[in-house]
Protein backbone atom coordinates (compact mmCIF):
# COMPACT_ATOMS: atom_id res chain seq x y z
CA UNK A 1 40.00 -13.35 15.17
CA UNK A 2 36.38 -13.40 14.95
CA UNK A 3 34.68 -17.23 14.14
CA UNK A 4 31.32 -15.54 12.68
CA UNK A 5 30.79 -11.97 10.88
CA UNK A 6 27.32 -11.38 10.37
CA UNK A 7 25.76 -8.40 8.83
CA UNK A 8 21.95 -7.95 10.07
CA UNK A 9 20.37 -8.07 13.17
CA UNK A 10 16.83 -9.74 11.77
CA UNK A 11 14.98 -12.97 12.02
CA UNK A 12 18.03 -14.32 10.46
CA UNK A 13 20.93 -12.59 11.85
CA UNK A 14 20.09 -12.36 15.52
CA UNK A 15 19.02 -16.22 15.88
CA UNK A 16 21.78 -17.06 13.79
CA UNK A 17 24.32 -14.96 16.88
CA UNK A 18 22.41 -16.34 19.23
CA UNK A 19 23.37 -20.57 18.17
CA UNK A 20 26.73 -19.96 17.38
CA UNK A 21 27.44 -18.07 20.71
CA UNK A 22 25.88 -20.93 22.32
CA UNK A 23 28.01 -23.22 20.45
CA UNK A 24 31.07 -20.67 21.95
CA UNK A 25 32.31 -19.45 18.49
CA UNK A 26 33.48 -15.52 18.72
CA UNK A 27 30.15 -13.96 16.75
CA UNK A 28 29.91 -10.05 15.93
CA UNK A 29 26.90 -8.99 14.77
CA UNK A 30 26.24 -5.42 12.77
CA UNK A 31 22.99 -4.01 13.19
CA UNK A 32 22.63 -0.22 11.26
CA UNK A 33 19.31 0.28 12.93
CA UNK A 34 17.83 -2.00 15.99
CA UNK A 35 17.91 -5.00 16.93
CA UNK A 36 15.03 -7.60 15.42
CA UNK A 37 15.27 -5.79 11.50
CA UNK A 38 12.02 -5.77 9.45
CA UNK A 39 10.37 -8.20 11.37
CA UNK A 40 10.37 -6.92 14.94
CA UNK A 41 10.40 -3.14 13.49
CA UNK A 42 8.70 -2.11 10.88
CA UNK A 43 6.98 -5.53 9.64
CA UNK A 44 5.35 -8.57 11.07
CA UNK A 45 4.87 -7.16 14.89
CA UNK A 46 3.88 -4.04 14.43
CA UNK A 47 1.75 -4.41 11.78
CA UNK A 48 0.06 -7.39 13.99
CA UNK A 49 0.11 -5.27 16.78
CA UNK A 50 -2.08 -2.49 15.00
CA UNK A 51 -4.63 -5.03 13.86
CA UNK A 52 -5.07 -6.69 17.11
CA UNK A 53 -5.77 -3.40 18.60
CA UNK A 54 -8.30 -2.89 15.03
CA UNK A 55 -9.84 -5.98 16.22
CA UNK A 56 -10.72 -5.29 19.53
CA UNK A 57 -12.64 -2.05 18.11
CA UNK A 58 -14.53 -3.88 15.80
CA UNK A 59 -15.87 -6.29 18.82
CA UNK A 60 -16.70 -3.66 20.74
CA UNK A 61 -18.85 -2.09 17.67
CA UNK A 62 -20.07 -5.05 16.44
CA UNK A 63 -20.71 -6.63 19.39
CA UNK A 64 -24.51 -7.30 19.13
CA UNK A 65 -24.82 -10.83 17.39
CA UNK A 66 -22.35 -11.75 20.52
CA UNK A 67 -24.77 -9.66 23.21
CA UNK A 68 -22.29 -7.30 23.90
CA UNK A 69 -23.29 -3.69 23.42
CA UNK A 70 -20.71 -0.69 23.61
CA UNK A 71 -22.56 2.09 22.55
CA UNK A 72 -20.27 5.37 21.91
CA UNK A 73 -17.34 2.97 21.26
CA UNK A 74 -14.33 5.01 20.31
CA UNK A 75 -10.24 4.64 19.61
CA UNK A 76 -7.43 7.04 19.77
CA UNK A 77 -5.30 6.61 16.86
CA UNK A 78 -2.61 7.92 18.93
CA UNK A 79 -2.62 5.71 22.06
CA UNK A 80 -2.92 2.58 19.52
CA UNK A 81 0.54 3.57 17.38
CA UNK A 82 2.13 3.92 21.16
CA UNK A 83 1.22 0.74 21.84
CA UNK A 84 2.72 -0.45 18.93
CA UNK A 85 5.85 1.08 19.63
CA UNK A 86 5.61 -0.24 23.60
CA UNK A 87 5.43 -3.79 21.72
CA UNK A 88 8.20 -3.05 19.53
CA UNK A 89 10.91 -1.89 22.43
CA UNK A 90 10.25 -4.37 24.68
CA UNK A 91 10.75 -7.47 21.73
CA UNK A 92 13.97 -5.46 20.78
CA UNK A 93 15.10 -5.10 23.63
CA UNK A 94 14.74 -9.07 24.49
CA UNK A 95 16.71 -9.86 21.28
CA UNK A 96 19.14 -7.65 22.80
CA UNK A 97 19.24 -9.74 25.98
CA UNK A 98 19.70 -12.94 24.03
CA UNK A 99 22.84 -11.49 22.74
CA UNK A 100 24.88 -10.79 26.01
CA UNK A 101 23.27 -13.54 27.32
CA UNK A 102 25.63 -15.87 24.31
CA UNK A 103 28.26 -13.23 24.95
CA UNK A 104 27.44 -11.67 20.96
CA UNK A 105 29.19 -8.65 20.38
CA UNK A 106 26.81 -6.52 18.83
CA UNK A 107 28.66 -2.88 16.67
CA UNK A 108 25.37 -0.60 15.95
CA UNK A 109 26.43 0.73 12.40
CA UNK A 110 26.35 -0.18 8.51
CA UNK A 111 28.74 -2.57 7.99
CA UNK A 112 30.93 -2.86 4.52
CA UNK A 113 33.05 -5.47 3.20
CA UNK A 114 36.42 -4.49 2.36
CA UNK A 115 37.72 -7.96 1.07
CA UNK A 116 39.84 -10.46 1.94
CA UNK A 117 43.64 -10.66 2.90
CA UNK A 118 45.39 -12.93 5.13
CA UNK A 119 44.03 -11.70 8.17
CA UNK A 120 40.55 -12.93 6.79
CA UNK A 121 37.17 -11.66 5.63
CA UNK A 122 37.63 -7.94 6.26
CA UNK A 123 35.12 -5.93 7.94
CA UNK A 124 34.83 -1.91 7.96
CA UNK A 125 32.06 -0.29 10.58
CA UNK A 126 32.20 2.77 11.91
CA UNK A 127 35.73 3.46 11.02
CA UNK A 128 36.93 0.43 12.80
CA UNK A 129 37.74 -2.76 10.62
CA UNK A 130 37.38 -6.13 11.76
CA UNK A 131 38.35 -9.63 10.35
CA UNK A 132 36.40 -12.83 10.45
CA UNK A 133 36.45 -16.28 9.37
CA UNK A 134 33.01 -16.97 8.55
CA UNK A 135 30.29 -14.26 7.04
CA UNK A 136 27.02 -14.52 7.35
CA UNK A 137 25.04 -12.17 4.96
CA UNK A 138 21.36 -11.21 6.77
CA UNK A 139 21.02 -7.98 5.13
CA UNK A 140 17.51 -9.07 4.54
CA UNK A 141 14.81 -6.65 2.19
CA UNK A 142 13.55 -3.37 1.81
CA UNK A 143 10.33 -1.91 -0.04
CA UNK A 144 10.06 -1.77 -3.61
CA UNK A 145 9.62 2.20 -4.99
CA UNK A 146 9.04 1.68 -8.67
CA UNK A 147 9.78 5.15 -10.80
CA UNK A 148 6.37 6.17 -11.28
CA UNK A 149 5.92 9.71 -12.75
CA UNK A 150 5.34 11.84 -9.78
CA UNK A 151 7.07 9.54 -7.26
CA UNK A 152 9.37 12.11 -6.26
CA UNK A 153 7.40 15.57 -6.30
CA UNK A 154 4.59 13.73 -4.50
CA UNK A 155 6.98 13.94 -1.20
CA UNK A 156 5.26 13.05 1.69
CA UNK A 157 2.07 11.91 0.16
CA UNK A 158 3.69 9.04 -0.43
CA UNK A 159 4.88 5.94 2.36
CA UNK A 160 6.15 2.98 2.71
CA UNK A 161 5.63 0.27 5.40
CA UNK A 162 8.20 1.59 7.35
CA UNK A 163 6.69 5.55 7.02
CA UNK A 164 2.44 4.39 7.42
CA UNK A 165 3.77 2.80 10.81
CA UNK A 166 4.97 5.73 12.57
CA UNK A 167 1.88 8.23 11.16
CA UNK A 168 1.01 10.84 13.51
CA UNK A 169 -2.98 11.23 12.53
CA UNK A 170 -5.12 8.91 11.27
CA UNK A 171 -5.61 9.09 6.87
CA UNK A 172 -8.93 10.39 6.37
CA UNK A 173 -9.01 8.43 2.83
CA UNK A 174 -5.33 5.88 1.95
CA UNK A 175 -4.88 4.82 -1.94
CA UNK A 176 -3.08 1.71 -2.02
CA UNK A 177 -0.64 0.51 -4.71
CA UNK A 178 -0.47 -3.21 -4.20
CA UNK A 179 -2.81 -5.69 -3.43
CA UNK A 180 -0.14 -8.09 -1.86
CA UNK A 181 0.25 -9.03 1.78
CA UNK A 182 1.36 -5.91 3.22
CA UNK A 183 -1.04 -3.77 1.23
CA UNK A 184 -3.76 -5.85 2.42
CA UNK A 185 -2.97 -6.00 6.09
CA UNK A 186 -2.78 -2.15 6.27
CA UNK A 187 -6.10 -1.89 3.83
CA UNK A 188 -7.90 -4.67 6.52
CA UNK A 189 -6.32 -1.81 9.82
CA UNK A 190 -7.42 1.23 8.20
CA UNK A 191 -10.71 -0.06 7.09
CA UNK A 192 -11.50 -0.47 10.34
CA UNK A 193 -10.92 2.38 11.73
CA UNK A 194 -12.69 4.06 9.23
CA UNK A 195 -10.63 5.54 6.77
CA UNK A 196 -11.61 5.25 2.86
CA UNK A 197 -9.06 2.46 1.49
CA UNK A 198 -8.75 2.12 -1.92
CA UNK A 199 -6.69 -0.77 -3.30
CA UNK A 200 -4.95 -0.37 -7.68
CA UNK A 201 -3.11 -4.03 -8.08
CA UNK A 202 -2.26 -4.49 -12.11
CA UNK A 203 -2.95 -8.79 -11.21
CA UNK A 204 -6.52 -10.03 -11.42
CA UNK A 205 -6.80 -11.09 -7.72
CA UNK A 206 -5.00 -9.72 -4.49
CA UNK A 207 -2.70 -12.02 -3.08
CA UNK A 208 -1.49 -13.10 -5.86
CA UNK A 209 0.69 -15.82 -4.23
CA UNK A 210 -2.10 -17.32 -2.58
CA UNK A 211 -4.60 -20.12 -3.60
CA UNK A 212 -7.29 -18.39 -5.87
CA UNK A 213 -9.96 -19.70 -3.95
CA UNK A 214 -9.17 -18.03 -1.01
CA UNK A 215 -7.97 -14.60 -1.67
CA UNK A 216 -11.55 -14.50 -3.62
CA UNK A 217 -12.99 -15.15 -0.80
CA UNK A 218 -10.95 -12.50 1.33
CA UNK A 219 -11.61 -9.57 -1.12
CA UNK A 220 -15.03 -10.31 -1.38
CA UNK A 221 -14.91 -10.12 2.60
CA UNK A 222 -13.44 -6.37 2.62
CA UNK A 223 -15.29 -5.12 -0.47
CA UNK A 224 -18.09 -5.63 1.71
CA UNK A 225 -16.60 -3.91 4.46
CA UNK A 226 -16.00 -1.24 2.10
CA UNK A 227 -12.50 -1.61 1.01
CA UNK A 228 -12.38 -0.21 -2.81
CA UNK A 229 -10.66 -3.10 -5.21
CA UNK A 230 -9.23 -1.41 -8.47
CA UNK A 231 -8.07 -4.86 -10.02
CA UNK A 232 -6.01 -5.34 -13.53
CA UNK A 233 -4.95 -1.81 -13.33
CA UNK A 234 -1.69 -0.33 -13.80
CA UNK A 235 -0.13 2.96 -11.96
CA UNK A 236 1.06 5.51 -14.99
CA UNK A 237 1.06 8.56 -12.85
CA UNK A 238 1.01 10.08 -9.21
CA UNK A 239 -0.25 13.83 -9.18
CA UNK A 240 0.23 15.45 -5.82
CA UNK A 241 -1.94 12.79 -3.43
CA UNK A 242 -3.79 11.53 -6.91
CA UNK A 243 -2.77 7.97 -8.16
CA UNK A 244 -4.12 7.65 -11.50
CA UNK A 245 -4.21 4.32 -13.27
CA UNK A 246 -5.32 2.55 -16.90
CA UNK A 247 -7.83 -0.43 -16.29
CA UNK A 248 -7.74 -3.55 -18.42
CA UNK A 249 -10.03 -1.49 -21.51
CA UNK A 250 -7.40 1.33 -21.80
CA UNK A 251 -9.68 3.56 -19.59
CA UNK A 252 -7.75 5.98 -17.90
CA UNK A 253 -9.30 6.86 -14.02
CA UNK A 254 -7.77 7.91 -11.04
CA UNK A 255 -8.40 7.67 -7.06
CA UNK A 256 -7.26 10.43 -4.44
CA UNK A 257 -5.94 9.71 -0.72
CA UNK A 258 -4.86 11.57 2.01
CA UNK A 259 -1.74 9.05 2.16
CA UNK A 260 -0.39 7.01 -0.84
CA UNK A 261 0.87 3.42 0.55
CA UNK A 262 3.41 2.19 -1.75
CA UNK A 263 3.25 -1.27 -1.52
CA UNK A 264 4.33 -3.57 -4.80
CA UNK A 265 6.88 -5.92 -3.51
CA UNK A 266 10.58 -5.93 -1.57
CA UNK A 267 13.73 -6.68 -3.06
CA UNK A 268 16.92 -7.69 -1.35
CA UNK A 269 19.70 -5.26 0.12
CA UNK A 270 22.82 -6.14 -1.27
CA UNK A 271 23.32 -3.00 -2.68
CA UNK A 272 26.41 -0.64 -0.88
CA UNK A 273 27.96 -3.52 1.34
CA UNK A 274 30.53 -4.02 -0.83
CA UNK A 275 29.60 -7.72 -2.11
CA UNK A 276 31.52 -6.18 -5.55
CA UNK A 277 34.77 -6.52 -3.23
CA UNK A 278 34.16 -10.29 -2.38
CA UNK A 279 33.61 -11.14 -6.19
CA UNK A 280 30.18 -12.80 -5.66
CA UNK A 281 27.49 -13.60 -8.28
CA UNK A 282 24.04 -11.93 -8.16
CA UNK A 283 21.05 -12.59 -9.78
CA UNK A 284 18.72 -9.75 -9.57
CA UNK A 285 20.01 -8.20 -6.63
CA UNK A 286 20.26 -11.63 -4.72
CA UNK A 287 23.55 -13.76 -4.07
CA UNK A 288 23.61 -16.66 -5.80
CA UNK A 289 24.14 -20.12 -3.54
CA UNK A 290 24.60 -23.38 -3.79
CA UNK A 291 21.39 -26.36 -1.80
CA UNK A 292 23.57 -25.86 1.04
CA UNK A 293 22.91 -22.03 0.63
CA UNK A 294 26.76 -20.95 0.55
CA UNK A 295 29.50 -20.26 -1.17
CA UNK A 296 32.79 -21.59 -1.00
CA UNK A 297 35.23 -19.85 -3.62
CA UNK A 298 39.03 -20.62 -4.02
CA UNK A 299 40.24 -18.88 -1.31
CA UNK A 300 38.08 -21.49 1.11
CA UNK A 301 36.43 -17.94 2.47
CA UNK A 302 32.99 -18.98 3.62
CA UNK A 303 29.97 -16.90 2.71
CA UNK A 304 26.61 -17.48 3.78
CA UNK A 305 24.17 -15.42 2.20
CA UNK A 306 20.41 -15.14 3.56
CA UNK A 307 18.82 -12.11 1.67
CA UNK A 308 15.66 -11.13 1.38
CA UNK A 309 13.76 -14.21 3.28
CA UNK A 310 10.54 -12.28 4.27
CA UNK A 311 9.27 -14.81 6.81
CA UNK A 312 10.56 -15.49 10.19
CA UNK A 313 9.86 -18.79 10.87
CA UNK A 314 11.40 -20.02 7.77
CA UNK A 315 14.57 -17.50 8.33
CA UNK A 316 15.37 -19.23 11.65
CA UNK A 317 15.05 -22.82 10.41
CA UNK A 318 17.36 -21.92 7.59
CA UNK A 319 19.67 -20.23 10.52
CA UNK A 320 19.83 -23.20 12.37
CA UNK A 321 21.23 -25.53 9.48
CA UNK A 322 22.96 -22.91 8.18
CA UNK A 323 25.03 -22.70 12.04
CA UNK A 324 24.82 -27.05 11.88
CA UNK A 325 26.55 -26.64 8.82
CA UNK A 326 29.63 -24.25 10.24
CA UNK A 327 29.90 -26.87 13.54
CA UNK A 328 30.13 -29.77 10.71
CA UNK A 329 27.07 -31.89 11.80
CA UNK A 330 25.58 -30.80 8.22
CA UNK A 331 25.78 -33.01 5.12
CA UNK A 332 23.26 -31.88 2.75
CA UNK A 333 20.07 -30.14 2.53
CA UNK A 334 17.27 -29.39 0.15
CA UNK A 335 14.88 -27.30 0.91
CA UNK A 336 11.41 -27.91 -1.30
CA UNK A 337 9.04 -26.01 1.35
CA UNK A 338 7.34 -22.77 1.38
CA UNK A 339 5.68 -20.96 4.47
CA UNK A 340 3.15 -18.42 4.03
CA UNK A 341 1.68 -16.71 7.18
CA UNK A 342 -1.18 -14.01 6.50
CA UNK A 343 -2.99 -11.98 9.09
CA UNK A 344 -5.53 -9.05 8.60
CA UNK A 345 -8.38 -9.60 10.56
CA UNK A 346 -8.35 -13.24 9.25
CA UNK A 347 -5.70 -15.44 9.53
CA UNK A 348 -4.76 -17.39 6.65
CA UNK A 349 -1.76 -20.24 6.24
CA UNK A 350 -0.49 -22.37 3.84
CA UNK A 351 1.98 -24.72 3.48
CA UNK A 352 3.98 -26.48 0.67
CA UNK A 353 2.83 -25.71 -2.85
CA UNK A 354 -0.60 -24.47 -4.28
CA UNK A 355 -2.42 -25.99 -6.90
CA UNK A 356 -1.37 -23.52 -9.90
CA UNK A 357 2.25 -23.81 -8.71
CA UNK A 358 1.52 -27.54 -9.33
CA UNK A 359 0.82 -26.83 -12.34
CA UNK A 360 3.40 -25.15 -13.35
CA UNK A 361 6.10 -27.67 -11.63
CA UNK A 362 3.93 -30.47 -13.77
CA UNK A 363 2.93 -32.46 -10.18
CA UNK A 364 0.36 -34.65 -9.77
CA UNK A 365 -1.88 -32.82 -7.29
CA UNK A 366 -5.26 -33.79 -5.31
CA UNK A 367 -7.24 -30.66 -4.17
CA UNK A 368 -10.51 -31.21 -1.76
CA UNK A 369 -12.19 -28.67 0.33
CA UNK A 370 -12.99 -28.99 4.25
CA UNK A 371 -15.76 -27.32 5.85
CA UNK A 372 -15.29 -25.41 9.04
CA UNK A 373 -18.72 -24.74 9.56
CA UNK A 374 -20.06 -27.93 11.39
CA UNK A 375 -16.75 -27.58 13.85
CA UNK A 376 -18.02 -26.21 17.64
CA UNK A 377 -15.26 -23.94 18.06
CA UNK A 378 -16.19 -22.12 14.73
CA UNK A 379 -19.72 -21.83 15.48
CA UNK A 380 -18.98 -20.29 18.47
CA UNK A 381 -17.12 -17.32 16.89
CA UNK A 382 -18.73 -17.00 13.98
CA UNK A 383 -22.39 -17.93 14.31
């Protein structure tokens, strides 16, 4: 019998294998693609990867004010995305590691639930069922396609994160739907590289998550550095590798790329696992749970959901209380925290609430600012 089922080899899933075989509970873990999920694959690495290599060309070309001079600097596009991918196997392949090392059976296959029956949770992968105790649920998220006219016949034209990561030639001009964190990250890379980035969010300000203050400072950065800002403008239409959009006056315009980046938002994947078959509430896609984040229905089957956390450092804190909690050292937990990490070639942080979320939640609230400027080590980069 297996102690832990868990469906997901992310941030969430993998760390969560990797305490509970070190606590010596029988843990399978199902994986449909590699090892590390969104994170390690097709989100936070790479993606960092490609704009620490965008960073080192921009010192070399900009290297004056520092008296460095590179003339002729140059980059191949191609020998950057195989760096990425160097990056990417060897951080997959050290999650794999940690899972023989705990003795975590890991079955390389999309996982369904069955149901239950006295055997347990039942399992079905790859034509083999299994049974478990305990389910954890890391399915995490995927990207966001709205149904946009055009979507479909655009083909190609049009990516994801997941597609833009693995492009063979460099975009001569990229049109980017989106001004949230992973539309900005690949708008600060391309930039810098040269390609014509042109950014349609239907918000006010990119970012919108993040304080005001700052994210008008950040666009104000790139527009200088070129970047395109099409803000309080909504998609109607894509035409072939033309996004056209309606601005806040009803004025219809339109902006051409050589690659569309769809990049609006991410909603859980809960679809097609068969959570119908465990008779589980959802609420827009996501599992419902309790401040203990699980379930415990009438049949005492335990079900720990963690879908669609986007940020690794908060997934494996969750994890680890979530694996306290199945070893019994857990009584109760609240969590009233939130963890933003952004990186372009900036890197921005918050933590806790902002001041319009304040707001909202009617807190009393003190904001002040802090100037960096008169600190040595920032006048050593930046002046």
């Amino acid at each position: 019998m297996i102690d832990l089922a868990i469906i997901g080899g992310g941030p969430g899933g993998y760390v969560a294998a990797e305490r509970a075989g070190a606590k010596g509970l029988n843990v399978v873990l199902f994986e449909k693609r590699e090892l590390g999920g969104v994170c390690l694959n097709e989100g936070c690495i790479p993606t960092k990867t490609l704009l620490y290599s965008a960073k080192v060309y921009d010192y070399a070309v900009h290297g004056d004010k520092y008296g460095i001079s590179a003339p002729g600097a140059t980059f191949d596009f191609g020998k950057i995305v195989d760096r990425k991918n160097k990056v990417v196997k060897k951080l997959v392949g050290g999650v794999g590691s940690k899972m023989k090392a705990h003795k975590v059976r890991v079955v390389k296959g999309e996982a369904k639930i069955k149901g239950r029956s006295a055997n347990g949770i039942e399992i079905e992968c790859n034509g083999e069922t299994y049974y478990a105790v305990n389910l954890l649920l890391c399915t995490g998220s995927e990207a966001f396609v709205p149904p946009i006219p055009g979507v479909k016949e655009a083909g190609d034209a049009i990516v994801t994160n997941r597609e833009i990561l693995d492009l063979k030639e460099q975009p001569k001009s990229l049109v980017i739907i989106g001004g949230g964190v992973i539309g900005m990250e690949f708008a600060s890379f391309f930039n810098s590289l040269g390609t014509e980035v042109t950014v349609v969010e239907m918000l006010p300000k990119i970012l919108g998550g993040l304080d005001g203050e700052i994210s008008s400072m950040l666009q104000d950065i790139y527009a200088k550095k070129g970047i395109k800002f099409n803000l309080n403008c909504k998609v109607t239409e894509i035409r072939g590798n033309e996004v056209v959009y309606v601005d806040k006056d009803g004025k219809t315009l339109s902006a051409k790329g050589d690659k569309i980046l769809m990049s609006v938002g991410r909603r859980a994947v809960t679809a097609g696992i068969g959570l119908e078959n465990l008779g589980l509430e959802l609420n827009r896609g996501a599992v419902k749970v309790d401040e203990q984040l699980h379930i415990i229905d009438t049949f005492e089957a335990l079900v720990r959901p963690q879908v669609g956390k986007k940020i690794s450092g908060k997934i494996r804190t969750l994890t680890s209380i979530t694996n306290e909690d199945l070893a019994g050292g857990l009584q109760y937990m609240q969590v009233i925290s939130r963890f933003k990490k952004w990186m372009g070639d900036a890197v921005l942080m918050t933590w806790g609430t902002s001041d319009i979320l304040a707001l909202i939640e009617n807190c009393r609230y003190f904001c002040g600012d802090l100037l960096v400027a008169p600190y040595p080590r920032c006048c050593c980069k930046f002046y």
